[in-house]
Protein backbone atom coordinates (compact mmCIF):
# COMPACT_ATOMS: atom_id res chain seq x y z
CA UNK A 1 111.69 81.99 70.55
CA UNK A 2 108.93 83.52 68.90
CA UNK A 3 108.15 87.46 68.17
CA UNK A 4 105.68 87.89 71.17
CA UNK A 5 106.96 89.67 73.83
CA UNK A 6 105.11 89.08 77.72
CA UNK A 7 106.39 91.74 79.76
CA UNK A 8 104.91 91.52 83.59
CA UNK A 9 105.47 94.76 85.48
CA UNK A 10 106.11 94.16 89.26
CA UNK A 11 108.54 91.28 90.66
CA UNK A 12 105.75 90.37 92.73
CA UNK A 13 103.91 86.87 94.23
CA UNK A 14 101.82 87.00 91.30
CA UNK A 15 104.79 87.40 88.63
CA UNK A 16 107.00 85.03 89.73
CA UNK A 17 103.76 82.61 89.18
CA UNK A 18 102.84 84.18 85.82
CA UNK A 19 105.97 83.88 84.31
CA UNK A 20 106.25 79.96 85.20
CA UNK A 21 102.36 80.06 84.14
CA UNK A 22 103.16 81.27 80.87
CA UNK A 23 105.88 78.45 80.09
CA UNK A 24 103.86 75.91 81.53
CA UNK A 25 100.72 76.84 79.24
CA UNK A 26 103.25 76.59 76.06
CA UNK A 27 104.16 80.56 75.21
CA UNK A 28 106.86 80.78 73.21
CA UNK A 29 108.03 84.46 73.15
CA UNK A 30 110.15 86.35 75.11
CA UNK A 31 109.43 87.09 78.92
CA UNK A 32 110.40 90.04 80.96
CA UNK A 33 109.94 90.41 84.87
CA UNK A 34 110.32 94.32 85.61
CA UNK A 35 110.89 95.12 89.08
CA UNK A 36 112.09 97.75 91.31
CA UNK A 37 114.40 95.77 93.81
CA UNK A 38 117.74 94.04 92.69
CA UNK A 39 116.50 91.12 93.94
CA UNK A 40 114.30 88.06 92.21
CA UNK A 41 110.37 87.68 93.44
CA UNK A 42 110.37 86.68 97.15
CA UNK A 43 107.83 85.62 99.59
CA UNK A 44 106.86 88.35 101.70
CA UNK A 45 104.81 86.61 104.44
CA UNK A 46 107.81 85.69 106.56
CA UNK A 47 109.03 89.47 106.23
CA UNK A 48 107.13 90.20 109.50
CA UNK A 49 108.36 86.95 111.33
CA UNK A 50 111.31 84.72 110.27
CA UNK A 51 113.30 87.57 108.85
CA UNK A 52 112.69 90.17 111.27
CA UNK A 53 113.35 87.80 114.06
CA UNK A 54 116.47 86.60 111.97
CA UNK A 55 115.52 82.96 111.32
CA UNK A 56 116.16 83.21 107.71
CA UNK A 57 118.47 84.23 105.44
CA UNK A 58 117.16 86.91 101.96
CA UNK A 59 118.00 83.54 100.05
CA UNK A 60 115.75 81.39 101.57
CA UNK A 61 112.77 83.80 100.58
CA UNK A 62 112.91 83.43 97.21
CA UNK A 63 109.81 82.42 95.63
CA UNK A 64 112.25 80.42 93.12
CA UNK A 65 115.50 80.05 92.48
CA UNK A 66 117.47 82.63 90.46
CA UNK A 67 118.28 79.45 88.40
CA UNK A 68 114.38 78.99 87.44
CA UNK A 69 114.63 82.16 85.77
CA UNK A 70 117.62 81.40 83.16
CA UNK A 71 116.17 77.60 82.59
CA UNK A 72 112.53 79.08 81.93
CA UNK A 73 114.13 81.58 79.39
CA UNK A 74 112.29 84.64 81.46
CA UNK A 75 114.54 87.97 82.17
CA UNK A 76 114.77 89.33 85.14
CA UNK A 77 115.08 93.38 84.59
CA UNK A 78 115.54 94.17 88.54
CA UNK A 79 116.59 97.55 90.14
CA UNK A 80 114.11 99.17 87.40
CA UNK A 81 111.23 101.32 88.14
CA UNK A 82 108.14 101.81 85.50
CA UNK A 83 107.13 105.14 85.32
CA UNK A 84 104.46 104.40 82.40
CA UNK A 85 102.72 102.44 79.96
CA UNK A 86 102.60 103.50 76.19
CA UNK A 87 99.68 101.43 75.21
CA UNK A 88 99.76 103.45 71.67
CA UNK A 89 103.56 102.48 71.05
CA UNK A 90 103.03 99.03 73.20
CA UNK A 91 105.86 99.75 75.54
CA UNK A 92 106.81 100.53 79.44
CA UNK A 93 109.14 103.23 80.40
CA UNK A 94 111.55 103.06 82.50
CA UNK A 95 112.95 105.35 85.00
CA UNK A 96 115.96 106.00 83.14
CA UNK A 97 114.38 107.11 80.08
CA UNK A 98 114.51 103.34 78.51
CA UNK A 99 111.59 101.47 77.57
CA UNK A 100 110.56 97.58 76.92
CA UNK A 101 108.27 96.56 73.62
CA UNK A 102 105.13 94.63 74.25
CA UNK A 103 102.99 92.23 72.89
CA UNK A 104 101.32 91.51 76.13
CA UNK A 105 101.20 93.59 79.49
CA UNK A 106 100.62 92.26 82.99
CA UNK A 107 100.54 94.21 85.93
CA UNK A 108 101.40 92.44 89.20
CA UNK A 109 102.24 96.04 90.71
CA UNK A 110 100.62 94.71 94.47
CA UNK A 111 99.88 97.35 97.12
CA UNK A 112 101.70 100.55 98.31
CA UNK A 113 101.80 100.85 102.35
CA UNK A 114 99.31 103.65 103.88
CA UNK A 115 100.99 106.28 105.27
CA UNK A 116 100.76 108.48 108.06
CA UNK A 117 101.85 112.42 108.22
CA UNK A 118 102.09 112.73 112.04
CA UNK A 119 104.05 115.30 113.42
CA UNK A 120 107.39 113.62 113.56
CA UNK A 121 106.72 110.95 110.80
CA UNK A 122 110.36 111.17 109.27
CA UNK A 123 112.34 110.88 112.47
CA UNK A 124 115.01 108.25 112.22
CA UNK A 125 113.66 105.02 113.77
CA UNK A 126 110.12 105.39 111.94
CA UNK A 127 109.60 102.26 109.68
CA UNK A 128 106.92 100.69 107.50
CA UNK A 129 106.81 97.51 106.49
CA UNK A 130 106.37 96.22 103.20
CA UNK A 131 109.59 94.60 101.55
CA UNK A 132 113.04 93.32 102.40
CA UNK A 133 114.76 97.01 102.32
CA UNK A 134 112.35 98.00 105.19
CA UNK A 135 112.81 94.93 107.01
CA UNK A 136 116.60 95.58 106.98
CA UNK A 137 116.64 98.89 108.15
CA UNK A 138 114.23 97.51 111.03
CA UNK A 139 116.58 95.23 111.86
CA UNK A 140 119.55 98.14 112.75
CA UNK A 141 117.24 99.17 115.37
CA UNK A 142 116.64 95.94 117.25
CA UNK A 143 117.81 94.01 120.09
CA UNK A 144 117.08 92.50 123.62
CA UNK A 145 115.64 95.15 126.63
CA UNK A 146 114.87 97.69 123.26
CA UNK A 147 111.53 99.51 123.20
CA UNK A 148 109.31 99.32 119.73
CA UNK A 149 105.79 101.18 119.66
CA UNK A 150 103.59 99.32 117.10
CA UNK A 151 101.28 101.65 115.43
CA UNK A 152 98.40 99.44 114.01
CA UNK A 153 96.93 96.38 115.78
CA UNK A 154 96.31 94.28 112.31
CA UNK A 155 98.02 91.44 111.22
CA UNK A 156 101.05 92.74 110.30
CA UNK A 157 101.30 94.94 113.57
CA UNK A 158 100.62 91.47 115.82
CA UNK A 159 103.38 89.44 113.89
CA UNK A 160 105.70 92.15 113.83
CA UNK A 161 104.83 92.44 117.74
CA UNK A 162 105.52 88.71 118.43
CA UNK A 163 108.69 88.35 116.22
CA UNK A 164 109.58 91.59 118.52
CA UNK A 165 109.06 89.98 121.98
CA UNK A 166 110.89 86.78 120.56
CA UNK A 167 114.27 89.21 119.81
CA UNK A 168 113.71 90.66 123.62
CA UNK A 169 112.25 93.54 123.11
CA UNK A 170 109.55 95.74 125.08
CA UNK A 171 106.65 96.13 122.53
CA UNK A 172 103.87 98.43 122.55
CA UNK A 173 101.03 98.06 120.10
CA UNK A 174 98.41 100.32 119.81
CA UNK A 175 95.11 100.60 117.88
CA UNK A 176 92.98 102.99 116.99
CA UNK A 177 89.65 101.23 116.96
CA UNK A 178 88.31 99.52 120.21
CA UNK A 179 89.78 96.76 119.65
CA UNK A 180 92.54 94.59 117.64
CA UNK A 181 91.92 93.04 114.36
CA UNK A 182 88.30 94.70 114.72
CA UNK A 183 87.78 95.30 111.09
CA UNK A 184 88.49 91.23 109.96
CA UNK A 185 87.12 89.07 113.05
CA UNK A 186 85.01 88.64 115.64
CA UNK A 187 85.47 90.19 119.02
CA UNK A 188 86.02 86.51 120.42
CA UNK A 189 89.17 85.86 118.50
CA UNK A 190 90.25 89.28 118.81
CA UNK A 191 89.97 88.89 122.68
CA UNK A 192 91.84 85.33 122.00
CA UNK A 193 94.88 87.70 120.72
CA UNK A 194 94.93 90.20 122.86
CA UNK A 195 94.76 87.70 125.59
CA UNK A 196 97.69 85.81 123.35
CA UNK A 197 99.75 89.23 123.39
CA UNK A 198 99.53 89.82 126.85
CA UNK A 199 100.80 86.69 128.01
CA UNK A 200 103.81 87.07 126.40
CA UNK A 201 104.31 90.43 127.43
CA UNK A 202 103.20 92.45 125.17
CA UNK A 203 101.35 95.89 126.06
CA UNK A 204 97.99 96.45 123.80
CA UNK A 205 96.65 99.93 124.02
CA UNK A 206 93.19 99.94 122.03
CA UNK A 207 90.94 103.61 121.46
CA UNK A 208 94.71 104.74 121.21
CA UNK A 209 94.93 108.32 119.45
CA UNK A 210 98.91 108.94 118.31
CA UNK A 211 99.18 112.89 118.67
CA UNK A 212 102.99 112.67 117.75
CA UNK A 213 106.41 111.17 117.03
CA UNK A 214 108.98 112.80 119.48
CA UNK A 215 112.84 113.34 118.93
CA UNK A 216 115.53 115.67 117.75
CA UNK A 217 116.93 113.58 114.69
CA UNK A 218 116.15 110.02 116.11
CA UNK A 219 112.40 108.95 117.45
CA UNK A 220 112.56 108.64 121.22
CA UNK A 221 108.65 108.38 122.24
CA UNK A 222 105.18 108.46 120.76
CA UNK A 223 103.01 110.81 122.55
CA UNK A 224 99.17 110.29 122.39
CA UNK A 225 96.37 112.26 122.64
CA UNK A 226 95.34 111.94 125.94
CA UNK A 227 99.45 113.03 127.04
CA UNK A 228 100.64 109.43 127.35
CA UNK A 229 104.09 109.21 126.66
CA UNK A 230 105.45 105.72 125.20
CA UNK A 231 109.30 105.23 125.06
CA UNK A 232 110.58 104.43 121.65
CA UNK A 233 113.86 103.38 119.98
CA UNK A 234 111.95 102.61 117.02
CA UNK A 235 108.28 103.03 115.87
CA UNK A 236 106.63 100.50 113.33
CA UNK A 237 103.46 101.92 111.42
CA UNK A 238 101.07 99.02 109.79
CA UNK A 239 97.96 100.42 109.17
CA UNK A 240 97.09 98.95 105.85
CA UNK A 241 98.14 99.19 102.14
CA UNK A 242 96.37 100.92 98.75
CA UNK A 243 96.15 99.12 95.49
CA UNK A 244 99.22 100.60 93.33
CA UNK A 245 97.19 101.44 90.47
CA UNK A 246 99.18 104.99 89.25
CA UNK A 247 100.42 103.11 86.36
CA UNK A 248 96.94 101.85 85.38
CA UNK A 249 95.26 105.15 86.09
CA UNK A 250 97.88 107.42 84.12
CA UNK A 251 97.46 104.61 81.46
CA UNK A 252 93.93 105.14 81.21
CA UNK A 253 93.07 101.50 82.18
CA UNK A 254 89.65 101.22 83.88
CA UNK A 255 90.67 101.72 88.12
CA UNK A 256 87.99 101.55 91.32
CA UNK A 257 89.85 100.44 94.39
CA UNK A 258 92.43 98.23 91.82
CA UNK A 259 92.55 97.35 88.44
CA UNK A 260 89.32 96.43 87.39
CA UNK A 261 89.72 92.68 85.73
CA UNK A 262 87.12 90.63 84.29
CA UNK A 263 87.03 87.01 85.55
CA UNK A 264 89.99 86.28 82.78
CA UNK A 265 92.12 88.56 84.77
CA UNK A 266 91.76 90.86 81.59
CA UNK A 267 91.76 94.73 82.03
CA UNK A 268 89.70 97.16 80.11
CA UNK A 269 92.71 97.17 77.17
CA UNK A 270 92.71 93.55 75.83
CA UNK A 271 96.57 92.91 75.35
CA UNK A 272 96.91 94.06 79.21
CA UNK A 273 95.87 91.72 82.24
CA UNK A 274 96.62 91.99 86.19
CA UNK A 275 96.88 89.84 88.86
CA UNK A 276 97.01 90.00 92.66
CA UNK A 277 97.01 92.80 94.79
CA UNK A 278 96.57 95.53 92.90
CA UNK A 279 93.09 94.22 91.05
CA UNK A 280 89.22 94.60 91.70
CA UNK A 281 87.88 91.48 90.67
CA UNK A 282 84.33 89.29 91.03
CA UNK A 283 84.54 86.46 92.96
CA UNK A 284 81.44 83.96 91.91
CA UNK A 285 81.43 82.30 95.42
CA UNK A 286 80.65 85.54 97.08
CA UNK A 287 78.91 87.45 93.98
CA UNK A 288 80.64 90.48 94.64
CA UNK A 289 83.89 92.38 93.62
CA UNK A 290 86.07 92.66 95.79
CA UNK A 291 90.37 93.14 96.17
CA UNK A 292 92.11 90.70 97.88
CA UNK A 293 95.75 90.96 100.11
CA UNK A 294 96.64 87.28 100.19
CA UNK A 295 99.28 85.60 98.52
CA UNK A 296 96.74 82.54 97.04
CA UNK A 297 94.87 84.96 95.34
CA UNK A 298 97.89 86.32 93.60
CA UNK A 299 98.84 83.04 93.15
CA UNK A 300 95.66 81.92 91.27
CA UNK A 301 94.99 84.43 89.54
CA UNK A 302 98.10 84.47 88.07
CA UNK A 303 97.48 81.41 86.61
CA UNK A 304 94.19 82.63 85.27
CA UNK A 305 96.22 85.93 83.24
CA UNK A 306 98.86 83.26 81.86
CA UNK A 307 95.86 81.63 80.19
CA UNK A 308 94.36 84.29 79.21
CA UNK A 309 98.06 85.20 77.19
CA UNK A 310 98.02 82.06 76.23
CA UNK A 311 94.71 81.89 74.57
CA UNK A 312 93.27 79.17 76.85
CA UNK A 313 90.18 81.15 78.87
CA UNK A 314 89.57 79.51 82.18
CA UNK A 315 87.78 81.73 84.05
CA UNK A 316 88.75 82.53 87.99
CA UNK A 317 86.34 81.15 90.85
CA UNK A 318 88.93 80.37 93.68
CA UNK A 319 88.08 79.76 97.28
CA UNK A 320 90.56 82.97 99.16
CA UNK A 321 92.28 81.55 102.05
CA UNK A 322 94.87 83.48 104.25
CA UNK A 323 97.10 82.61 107.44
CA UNK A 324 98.59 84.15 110.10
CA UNK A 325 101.69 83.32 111.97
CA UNK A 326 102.00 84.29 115.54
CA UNK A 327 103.97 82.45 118.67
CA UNK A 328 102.96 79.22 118.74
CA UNK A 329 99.78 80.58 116.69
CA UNK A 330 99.02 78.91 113.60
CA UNK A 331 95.50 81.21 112.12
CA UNK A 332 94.48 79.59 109.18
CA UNK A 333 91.57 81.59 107.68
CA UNK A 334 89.23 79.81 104.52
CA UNK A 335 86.64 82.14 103.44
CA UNK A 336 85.45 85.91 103.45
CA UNK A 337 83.93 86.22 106.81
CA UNK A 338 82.34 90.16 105.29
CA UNK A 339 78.51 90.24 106.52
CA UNK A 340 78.58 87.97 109.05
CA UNK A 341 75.11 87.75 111.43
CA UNK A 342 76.46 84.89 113.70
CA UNK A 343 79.91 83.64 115.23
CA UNK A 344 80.03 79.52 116.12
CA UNK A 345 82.96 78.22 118.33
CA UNK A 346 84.42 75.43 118.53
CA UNK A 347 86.62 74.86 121.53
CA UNK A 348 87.52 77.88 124.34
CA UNK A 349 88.48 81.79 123.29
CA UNK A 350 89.58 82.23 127.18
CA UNK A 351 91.53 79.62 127.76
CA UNK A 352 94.52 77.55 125.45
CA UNK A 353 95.03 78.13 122.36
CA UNK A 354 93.05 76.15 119.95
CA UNK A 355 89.89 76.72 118.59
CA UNK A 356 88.05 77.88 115.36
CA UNK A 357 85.03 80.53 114.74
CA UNK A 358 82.92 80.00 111.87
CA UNK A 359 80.99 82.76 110.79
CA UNK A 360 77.64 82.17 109.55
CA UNK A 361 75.24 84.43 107.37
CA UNK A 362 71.70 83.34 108.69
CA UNK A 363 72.28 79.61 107.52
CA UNK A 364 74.87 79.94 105.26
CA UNK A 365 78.68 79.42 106.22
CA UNK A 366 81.07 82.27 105.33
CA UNK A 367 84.10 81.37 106.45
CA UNK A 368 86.21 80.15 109.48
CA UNK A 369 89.02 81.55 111.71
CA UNK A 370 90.89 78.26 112.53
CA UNK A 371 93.82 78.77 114.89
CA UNK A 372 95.75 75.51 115.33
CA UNK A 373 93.32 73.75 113.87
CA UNK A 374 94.15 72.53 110.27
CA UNK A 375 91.35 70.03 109.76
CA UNK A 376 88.87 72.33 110.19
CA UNK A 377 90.36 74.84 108.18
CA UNK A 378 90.60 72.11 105.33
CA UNK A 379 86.48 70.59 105.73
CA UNK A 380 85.89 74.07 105.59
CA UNK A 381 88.25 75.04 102.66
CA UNK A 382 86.46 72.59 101.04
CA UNK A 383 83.00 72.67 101.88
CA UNK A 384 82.91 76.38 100.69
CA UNK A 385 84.43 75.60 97.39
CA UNK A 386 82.55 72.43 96.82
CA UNK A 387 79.24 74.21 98.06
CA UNK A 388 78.55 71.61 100.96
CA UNK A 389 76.43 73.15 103.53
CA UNK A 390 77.21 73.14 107.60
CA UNK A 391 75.35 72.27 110.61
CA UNK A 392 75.96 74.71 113.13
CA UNK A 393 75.30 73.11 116.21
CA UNK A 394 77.47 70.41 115.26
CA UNK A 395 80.29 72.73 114.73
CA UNK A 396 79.89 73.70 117.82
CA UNK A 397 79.88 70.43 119.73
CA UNK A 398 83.58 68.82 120.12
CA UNK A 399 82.03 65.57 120.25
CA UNK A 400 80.69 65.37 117.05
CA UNK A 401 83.50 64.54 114.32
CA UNK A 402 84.02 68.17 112.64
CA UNK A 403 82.98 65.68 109.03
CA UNK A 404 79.76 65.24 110.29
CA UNK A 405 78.63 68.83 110.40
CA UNK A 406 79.08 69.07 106.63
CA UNK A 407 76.19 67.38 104.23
């Protein structure tokens, strides 16, 4: 083992994959995976739909294998919270009053959950979720004929609503803006959901206005504004996640919306990179900064801060894809669909439930919603990364192979 010293703060997506990065790319000093739950890095996705509807077991979440960890020579320092980075001494302290050395930082920190101060907000029963600890509590309150109020019609609200209905439950979601998922898709494919929703017996209130959280100890109902009363056993709030950049900040590491990175995941201190989450970074594809929630770009970008430790510079130009699991729902999304002037379909919104919208900018393809539809989530996955451009009218024609519309 050599003298260095990697230490990655946050037992995150992106840590699990910079720590195997680092081996992989040949360091040979010590690594040390900080994190504030006891257990290992763990996929999160399935938080809001295999494990809340009981499918799968903590285990089966982990990212790797506990195992991984002793082979690979990393330590796992779990159950420990950072309260700061010493850049002057090189170290992290921890809440105890301990602190780690460093050679190298990495911040893999990921996102905080936003939170709401209703009247009522810490009634028993009131839940966000973010991590397994919330998604156990949840699961105390659950069970057949039970009522849950979703607050937030995002993604996380409309998994969290199906796993829901799939344990029995009555499920309200509601959402403040006219209508679901209206600030990442087009008002087809959020009609295609709420359509989705209702079918299996889900309510969707949209223009919905929460006034308050009602109960003596325990929540019992959400009120809204306009005197609706909702019966609740418990209440689930999703309406999006900040950056956790309070490390960075107090630091005095360069922050707007995330850790600002340079395209070698490098912050402004040059012995201190970040992936994931928690980083502002430009993405050449788009040519504009932006912060991504989506476990592939924590995953690649990971890769990009390990070579950057490791003295190889490769600089980051990935293609972000996401997904969304719903039902029988499989959303597969390739692209940032931001500035969109024109929505193409391919197959019906109002009927079934397969088809894709590709979003155009005047001529230019952005990105596609693909739901059920993996081959035209991967010629489009592709196209965009490979800079192939699209023929809409063929996309929008069934007939036509979906390879043709691509030249």
């Amino acid at each position: 083992m050599g003298t260095e010293h990697a230490v990655i703060v946050g037992a995150s997506h992106a840590a699990a994959q910079l720590g195997a990065s680092l081996r992989q790319g040949g360091w040979q000093g010590r690594i040390s995976i900080v994190g504030d739950e006891a257990i290992p890095p763990y996929h999160r996705p399935p938080l809001s739909k295999d494990y809340l509807a009981g499918q799968k077991h903590s285990d089966e979440l982990l990212i790797r294998p506990a195992a991984f960890y002793e082979k690979s020579e990393i330590d796992l320092v779990l159950g420990s919270r950072v309260t700061a980075v010493d850049r002057e001494q090189k170290c992290i302290v921890l809440h105890d009053g301990g602190n780690i050395p460093y050679s190298k930082l990495a911040l893999t920190t990921g996102a905080t959950v936003r939170k709401l101060t209703l009247p009522g907000h810490e009634l028993d029963g009131v839940f966000y979720l973010r991590d397994l600890r919330d998604v156990d509590r949840i699961r105390g309150y659950t069970g057949p004929g039970k009522s849950a109020v979703i607050v937030g019609g995002g993604y996380i609200g409309l998994e969290t609503a199906a796993s829901m209905r799939k344990l029995g439950m009555n499920v309200t979601v509601l959402e403040a803006l006219p209508r679901v998922l209206q600030r990442v898709t087009a008002p087809e494919v959020s009609a295609f959901y709420s359509r989705v929703h209702r079918e299996e017996g889900v309510t969707i209130i949209t223009d919905a206005a929460v006034e308050s959280l009602q109960g003596s100890s325990g929540v019992t109902a959400v009120k809204l504004a306009d005197g609706t009363e909702l019966d609740a056993d418990l209440v689930v709030i999703g309406v999006g996640v900040l950056p956790a950049t309070e490390l960075a900040e107090a630091a005095g590491l360069a922050v707007d919306n995330g850790i600002v990175v340079d395209e070698f995941a490098r912050t402004s201190d040059p012995d201190i990179v970040a992936a994931g989450d928690c980083t502002n970074h430009h993405n050449p594809i788009y040519d504009r900064h932006l912060r991504l929630e989506s476990v592939q770009n924590a995953t690649d970008q990971a890769k990009t801060a390990a070579n950057t430790l490791c003295g190889k510079l490769e600089a980051y130009h990935a293609l972000p894809w996401f997904w969304s699991d719903q039902y029988d729902l499989k959303l597969q999304i390739a692209g940032l669909s931001q500035g969109f002037d024109r929505v193409v379909l391919r197959g019906a919104t109002d009927s079934g439930r397969s088809f894709s919208a590709f979003y155009f900018s005047g001529d230019r393809l952005l990105a596609v919603d693909a739901i059920n539809r993996p081959k035209e989530f991967m010629m489009v996955r592709r196209a965009l990364s490979t800079g192939l451009s699209a023929d809409a009218e063929k996309l929008a024609d069934e007939t036509v192979d979906i390879q043709q519309a691509f030249s």
